[in-house]
C-alpha atoms as a PDB file:
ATOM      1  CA  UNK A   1     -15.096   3.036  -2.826  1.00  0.00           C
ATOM      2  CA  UNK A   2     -18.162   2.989  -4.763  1.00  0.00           C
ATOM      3  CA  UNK A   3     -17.799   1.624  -8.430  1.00  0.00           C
ATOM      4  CA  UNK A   4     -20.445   2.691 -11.203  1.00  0.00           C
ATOM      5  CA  UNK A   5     -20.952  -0.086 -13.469  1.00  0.00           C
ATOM      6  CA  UNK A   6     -19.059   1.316 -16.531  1.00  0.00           C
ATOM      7  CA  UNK A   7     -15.781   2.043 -14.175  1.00  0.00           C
ATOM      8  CA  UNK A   8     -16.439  -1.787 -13.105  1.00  0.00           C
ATOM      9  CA  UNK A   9     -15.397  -2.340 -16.987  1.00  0.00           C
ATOM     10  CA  UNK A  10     -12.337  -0.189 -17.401  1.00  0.00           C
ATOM     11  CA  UNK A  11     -11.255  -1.631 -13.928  1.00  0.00           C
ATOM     12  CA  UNK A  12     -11.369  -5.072 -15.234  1.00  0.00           C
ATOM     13  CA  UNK A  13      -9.935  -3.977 -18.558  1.00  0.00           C
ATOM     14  CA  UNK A  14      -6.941  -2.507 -16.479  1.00  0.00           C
ATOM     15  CA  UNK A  15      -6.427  -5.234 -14.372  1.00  0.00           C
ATOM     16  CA  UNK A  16      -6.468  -7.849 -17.259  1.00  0.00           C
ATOM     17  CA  UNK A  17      -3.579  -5.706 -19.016  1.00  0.00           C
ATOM     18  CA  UNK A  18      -1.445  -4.968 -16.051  1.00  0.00           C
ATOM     19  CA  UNK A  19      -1.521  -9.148 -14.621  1.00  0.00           C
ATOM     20  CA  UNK A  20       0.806 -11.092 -15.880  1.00  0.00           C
ATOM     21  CA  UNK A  21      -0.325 -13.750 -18.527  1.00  0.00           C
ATOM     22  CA  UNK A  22       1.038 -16.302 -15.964  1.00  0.00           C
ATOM     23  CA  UNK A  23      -1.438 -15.072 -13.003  1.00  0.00           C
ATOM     24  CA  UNK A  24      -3.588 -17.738 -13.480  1.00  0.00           C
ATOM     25  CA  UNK A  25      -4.854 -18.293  -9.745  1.00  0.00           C
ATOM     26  CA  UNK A  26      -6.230 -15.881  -7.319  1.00  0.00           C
ATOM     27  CA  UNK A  27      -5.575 -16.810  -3.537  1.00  0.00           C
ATOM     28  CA  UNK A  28      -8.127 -15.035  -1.063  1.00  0.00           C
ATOM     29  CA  UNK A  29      -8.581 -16.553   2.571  1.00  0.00           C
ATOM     30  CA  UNK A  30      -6.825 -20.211   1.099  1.00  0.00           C
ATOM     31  CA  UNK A  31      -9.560 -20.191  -1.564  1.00  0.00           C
ATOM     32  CA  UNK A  32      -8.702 -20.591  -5.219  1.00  0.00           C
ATOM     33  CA  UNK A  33     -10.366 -18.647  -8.192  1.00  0.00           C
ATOM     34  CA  UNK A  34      -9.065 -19.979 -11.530  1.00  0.00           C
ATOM     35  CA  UNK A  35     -11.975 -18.748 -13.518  1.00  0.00           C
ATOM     36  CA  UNK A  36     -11.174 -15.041 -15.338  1.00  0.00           C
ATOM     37  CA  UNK A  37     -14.108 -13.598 -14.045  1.00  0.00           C
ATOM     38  CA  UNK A  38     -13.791 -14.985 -10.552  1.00  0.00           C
ATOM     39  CA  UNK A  39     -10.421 -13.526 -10.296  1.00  0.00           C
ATOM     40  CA  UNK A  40     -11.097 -10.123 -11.604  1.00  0.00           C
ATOM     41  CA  UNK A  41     -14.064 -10.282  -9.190  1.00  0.00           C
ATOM     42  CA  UNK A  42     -11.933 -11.119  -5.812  1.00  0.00           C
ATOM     43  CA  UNK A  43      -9.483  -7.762  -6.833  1.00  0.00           C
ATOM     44  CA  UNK A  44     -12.526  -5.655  -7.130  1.00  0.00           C
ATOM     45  CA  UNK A  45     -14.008  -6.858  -3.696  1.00  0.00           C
ATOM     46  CA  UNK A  46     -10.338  -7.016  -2.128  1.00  0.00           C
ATOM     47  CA  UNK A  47      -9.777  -2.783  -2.859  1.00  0.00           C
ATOM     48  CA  UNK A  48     -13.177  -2.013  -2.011  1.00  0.00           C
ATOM     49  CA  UNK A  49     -12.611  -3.416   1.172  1.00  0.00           C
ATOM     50  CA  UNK A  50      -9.432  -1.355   1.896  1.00  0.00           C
ATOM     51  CA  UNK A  51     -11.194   1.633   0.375  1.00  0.00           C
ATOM     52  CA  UNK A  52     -14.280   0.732   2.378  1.00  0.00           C
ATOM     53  CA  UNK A  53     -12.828  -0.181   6.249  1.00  0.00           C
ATOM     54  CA  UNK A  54     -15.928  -1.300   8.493  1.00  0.00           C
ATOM     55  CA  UNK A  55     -17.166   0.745  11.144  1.00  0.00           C
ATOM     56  CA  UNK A  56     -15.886   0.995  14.258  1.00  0.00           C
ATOM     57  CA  UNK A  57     -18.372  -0.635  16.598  1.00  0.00           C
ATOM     58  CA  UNK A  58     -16.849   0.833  20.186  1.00  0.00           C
ATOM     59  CA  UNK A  59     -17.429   4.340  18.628  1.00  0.00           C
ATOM     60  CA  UNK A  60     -21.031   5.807  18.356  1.00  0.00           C
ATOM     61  CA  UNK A  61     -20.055   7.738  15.700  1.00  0.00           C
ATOM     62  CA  UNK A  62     -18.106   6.836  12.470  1.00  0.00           C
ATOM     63  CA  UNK A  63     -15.273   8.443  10.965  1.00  0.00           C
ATOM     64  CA  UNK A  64     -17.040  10.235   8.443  1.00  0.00           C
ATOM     65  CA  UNK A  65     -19.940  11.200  10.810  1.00  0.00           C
ATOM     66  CA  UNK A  66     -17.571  13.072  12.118  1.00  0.00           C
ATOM     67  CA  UNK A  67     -16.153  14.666   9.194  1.00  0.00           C
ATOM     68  CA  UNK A  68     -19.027  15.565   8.263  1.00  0.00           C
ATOM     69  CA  UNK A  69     -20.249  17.315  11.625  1.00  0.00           C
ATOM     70  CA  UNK A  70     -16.498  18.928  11.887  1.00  0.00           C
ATOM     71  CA  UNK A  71     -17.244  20.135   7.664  1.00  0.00           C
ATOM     72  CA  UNK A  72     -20.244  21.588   8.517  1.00  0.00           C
ATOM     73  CA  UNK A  73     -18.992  23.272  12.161  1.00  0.00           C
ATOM     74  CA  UNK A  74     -16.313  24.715   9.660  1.00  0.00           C
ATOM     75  CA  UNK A  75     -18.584  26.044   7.239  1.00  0.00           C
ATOM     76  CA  UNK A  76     -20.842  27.715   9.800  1.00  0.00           C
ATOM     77  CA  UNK A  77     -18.570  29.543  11.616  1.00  0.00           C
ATOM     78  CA  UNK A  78     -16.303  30.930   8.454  1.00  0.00           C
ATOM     79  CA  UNK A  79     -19.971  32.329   6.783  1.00  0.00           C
ATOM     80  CA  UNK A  80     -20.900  33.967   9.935  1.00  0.00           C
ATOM     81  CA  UNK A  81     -17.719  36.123   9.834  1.00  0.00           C
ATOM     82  CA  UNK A  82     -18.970  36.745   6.631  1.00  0.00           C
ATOM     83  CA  UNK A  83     -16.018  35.184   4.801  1.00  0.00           C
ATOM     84  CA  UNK A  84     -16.264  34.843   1.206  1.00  0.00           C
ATOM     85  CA  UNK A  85     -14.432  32.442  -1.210  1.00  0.00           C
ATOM     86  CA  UNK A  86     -12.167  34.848  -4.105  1.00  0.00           C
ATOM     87  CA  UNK A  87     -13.579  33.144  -7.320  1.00  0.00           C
ATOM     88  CA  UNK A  88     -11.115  31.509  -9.135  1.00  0.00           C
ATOM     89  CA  UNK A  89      -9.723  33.147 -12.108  1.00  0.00           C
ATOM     90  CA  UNK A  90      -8.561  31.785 -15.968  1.00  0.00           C
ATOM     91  CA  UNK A  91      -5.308  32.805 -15.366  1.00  0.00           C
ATOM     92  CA  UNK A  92      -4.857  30.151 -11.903  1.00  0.00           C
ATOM     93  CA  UNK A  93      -6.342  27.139 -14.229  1.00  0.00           C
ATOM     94  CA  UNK A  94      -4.471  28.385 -16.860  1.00  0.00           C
ATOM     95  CA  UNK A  95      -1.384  27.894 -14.981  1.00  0.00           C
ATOM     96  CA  UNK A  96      -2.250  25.072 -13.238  1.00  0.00           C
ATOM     97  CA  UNK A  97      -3.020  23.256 -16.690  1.00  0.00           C
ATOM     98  CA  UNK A  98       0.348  24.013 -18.431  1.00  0.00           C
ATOM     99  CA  UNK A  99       2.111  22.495 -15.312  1.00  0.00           C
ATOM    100  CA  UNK A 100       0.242  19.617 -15.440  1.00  0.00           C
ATOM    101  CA  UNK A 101       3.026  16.797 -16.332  1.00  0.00           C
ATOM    102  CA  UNK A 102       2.832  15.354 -19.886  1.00  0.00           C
ATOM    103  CA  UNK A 103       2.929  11.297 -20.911  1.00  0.00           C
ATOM    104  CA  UNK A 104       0.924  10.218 -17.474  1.00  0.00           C
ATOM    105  CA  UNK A 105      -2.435   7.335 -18.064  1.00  0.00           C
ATOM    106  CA  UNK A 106      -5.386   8.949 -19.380  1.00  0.00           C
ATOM    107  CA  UNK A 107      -8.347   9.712 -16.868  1.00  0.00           C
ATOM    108  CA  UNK A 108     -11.721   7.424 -16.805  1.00  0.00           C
ATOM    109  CA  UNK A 109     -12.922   9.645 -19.397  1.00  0.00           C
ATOM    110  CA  UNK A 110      -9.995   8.900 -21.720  1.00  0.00           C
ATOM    111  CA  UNK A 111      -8.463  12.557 -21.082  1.00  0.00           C
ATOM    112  CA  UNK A 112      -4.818  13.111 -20.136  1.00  0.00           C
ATOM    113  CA  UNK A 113      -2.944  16.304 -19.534  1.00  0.00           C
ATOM    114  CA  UNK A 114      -2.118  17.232 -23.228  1.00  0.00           C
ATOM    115  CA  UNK A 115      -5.712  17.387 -23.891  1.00  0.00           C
ATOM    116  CA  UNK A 116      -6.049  20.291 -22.070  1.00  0.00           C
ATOM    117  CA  UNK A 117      -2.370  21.640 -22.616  1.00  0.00           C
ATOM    118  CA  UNK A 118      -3.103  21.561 -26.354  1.00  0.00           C
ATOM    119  CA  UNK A 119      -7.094  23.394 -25.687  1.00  0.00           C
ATOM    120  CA  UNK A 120      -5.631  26.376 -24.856  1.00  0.00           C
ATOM    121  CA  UNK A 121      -7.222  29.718 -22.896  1.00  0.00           C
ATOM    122  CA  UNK A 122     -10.641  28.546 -23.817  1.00  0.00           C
ATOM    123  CA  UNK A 123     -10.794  25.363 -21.695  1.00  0.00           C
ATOM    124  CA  UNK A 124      -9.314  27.438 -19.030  1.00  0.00           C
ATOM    125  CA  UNK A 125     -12.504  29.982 -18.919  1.00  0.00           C
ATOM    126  CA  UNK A 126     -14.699  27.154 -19.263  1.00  0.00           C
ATOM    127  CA  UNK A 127     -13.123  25.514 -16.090  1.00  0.00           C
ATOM    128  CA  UNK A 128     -13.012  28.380 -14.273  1.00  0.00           C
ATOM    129  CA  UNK A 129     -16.430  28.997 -14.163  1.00  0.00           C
ATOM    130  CA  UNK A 130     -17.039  25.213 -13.338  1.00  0.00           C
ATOM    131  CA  UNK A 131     -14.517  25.388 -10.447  1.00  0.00           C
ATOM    132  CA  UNK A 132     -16.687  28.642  -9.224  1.00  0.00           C
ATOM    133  CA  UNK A 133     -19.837  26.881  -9.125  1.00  0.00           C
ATOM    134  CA  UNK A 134     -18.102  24.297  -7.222  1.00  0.00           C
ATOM    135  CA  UNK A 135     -16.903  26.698  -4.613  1.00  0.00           C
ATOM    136  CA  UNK A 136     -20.511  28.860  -4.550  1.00  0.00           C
ATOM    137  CA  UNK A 137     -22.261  25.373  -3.964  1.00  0.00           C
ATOM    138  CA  UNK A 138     -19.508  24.271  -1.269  1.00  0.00           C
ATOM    139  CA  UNK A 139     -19.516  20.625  -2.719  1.00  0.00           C
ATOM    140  CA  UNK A 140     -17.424  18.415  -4.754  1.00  0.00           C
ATOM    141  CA  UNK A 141     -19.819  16.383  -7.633  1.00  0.00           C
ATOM    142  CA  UNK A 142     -19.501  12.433  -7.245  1.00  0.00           C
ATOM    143  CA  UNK A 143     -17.788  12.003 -10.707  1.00  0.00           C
ATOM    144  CA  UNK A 144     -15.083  14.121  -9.790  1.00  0.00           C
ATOM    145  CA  UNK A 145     -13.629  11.901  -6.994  1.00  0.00           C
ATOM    146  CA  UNK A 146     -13.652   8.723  -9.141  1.00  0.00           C
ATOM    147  CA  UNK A 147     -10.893   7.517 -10.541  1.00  0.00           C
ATOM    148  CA  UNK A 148      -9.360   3.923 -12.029  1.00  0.00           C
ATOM    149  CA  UNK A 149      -7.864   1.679  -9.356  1.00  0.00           C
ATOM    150  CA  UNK A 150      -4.772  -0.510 -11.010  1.00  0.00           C
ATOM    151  CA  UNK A 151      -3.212  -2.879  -8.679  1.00  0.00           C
ATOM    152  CA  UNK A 152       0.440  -3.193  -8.930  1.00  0.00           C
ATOM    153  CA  UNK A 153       2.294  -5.747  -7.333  1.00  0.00           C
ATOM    154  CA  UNK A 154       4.519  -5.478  -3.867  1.00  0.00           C
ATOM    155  CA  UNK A 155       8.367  -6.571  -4.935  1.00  0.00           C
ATOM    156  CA  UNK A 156       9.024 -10.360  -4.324  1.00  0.00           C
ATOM    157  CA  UNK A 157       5.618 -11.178  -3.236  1.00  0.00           C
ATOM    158  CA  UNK A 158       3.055 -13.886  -4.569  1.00  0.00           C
ATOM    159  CA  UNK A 159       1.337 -12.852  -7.365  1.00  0.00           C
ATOM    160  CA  UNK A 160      -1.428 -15.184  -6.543  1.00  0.00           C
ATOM    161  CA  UNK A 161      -2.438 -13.319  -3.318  1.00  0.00           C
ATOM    162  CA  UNK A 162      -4.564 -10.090  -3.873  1.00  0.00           C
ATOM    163  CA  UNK A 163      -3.115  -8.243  -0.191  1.00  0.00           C
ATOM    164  CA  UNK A 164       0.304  -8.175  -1.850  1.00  0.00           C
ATOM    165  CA  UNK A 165      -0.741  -5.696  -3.673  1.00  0.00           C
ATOM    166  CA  UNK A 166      -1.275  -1.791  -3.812  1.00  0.00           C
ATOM    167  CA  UNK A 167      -3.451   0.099  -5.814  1.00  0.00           C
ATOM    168  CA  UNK A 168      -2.708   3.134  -7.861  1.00  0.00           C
ATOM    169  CA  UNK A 169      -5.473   4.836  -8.546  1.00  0.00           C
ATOM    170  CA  UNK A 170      -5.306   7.559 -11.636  1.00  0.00           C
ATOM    171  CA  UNK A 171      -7.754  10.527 -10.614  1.00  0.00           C
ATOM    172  CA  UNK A 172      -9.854  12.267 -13.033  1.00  0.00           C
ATOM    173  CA  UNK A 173      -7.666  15.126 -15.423  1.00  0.00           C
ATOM    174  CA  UNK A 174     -10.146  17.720 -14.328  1.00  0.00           C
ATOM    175  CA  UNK A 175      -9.883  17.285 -10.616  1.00  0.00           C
ATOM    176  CA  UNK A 176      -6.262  17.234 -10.385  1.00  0.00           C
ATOM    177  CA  UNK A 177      -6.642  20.949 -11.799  1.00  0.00           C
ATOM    178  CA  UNK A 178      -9.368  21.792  -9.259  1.00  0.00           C
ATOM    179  CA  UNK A 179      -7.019  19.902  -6.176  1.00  0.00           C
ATOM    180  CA  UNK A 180      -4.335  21.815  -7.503  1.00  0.00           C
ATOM    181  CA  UNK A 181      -5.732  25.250  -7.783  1.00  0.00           C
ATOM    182  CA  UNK A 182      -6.941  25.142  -3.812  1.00  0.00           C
ATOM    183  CA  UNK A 183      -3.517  23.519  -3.292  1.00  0.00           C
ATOM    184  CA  UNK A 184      -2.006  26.172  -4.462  1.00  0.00           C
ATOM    185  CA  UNK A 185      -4.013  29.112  -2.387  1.00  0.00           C
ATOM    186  CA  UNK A 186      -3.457  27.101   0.644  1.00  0.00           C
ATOM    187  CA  UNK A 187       0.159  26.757   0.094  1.00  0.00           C
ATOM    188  CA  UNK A 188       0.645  30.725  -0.055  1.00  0.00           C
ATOM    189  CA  UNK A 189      -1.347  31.571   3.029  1.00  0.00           C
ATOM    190  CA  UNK A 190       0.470  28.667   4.870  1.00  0.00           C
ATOM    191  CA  UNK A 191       3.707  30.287   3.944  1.00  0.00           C
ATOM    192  CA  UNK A 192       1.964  34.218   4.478  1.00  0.00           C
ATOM    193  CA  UNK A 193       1.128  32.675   8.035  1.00  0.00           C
ATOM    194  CA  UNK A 194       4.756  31.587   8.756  1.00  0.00           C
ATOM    195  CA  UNK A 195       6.075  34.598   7.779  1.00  0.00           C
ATOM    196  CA  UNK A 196       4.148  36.310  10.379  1.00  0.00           C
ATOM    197  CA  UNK A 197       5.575  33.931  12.888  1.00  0.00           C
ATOM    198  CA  UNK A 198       8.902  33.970  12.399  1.00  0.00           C
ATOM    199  CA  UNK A 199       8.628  37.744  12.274  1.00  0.00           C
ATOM    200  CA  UNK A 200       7.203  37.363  15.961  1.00  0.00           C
ATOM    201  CA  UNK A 201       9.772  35.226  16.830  1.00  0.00           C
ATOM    202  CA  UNK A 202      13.012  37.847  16.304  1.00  0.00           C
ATOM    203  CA  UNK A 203      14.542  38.527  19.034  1.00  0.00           C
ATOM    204  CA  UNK A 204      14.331  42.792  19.671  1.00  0.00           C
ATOM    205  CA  UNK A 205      17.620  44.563  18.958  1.00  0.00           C
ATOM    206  CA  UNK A 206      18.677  47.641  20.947  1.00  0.00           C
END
């Protein structure tokens, strides 16, 4: 996971508030940081690792050279059958938005759900036609899949040892619409499909 130097801050900041005062040491390979800054250091190496896993050297190609060859296969063959994406409407965003659950963290960009529960039908256009250039373009813009990392400790573990922990990560406000949204289309042809297959499936009466 790549960290721009601003989200380095609020990472840090969020860290700081969610250790406990008496986390004093950090643990990491039997190496002890007692310095602030040392520690808050080792937790942003230690999730960038797990975000990060190293290449596997017995494979010539890497996971995501291979997402990205299978991504593009996709792409090709659904535009040569001519398929086209339905743009996506106010009224999906604007449902999407008021089911968004209320009282959750704030985003990296300090905006939480009731931001754009309480902006009403015009954030909703504006969104929309965001979410559409997203879809003509057939890419998702590097801010959008950032979020803030938080670690939170594993029950009855050290404290002291950063791999005891997990990290919650709160995506950005805007993205969980847009995730939601194709969520949402995939979930209905998904269940259209089934339908179709358990109609196949009946057994023929006389």
């Amino acid at each position: 996971m790549n960290f721009s130097q601003r989200h380095s801050k609020l990472f840090y900041k969020l860290v700081r508030s969610s250790c406990s005062a008496n986390t004093k040491v950090n643990n990491v390979n039997n190496i002890l940081y007692s310095e602030p800054l040392e520690i808050l250091e080792q937790w942003h190496k230690h999730f960038q690792q797990l975000a990060t896993p190293p290449p596997d050297i017995n494979n010539d190609l890497t996971r995501e050279q291979l997402s990205k060859i299978q991504n593009e296969a996709i792409v090709e063959i659904e535009l040569s059958k001519g398929t086209t994406i339905k743009p996506i409407s106010e009224t999906e965003v604007g449902i999407i938005i008021k089911s968004l659950n209320s009282g959750k963290a704030m985003d990296a960009n300090g905006i939480s759900a009731e931001h754009l529960k309480y902006a009403g039908d015009e954030l909703a256009a504006t969104l929309s036609n965001i979410f559409n250039k997203l879809l003509q373009n057939l890419d998702i813009t590097q801010p959008m899949k950032e979020g803030i990392l938080t670690p939170i400790l594993k029950m009855g573990k050290d404290k002291t040892i950063p791999s005891n922990y997990r990290g919650i990560t709160v995506a950005k406000t805007f993205s969980k619409v847009f995730e939601a949204v194709v969520k949402s289309r995939i979930t209905s042809k998904i269940h259209y499909r089934e339908g179709l297959r358990q109609e196949h499936k009946k057994p023929l009466t006389r």
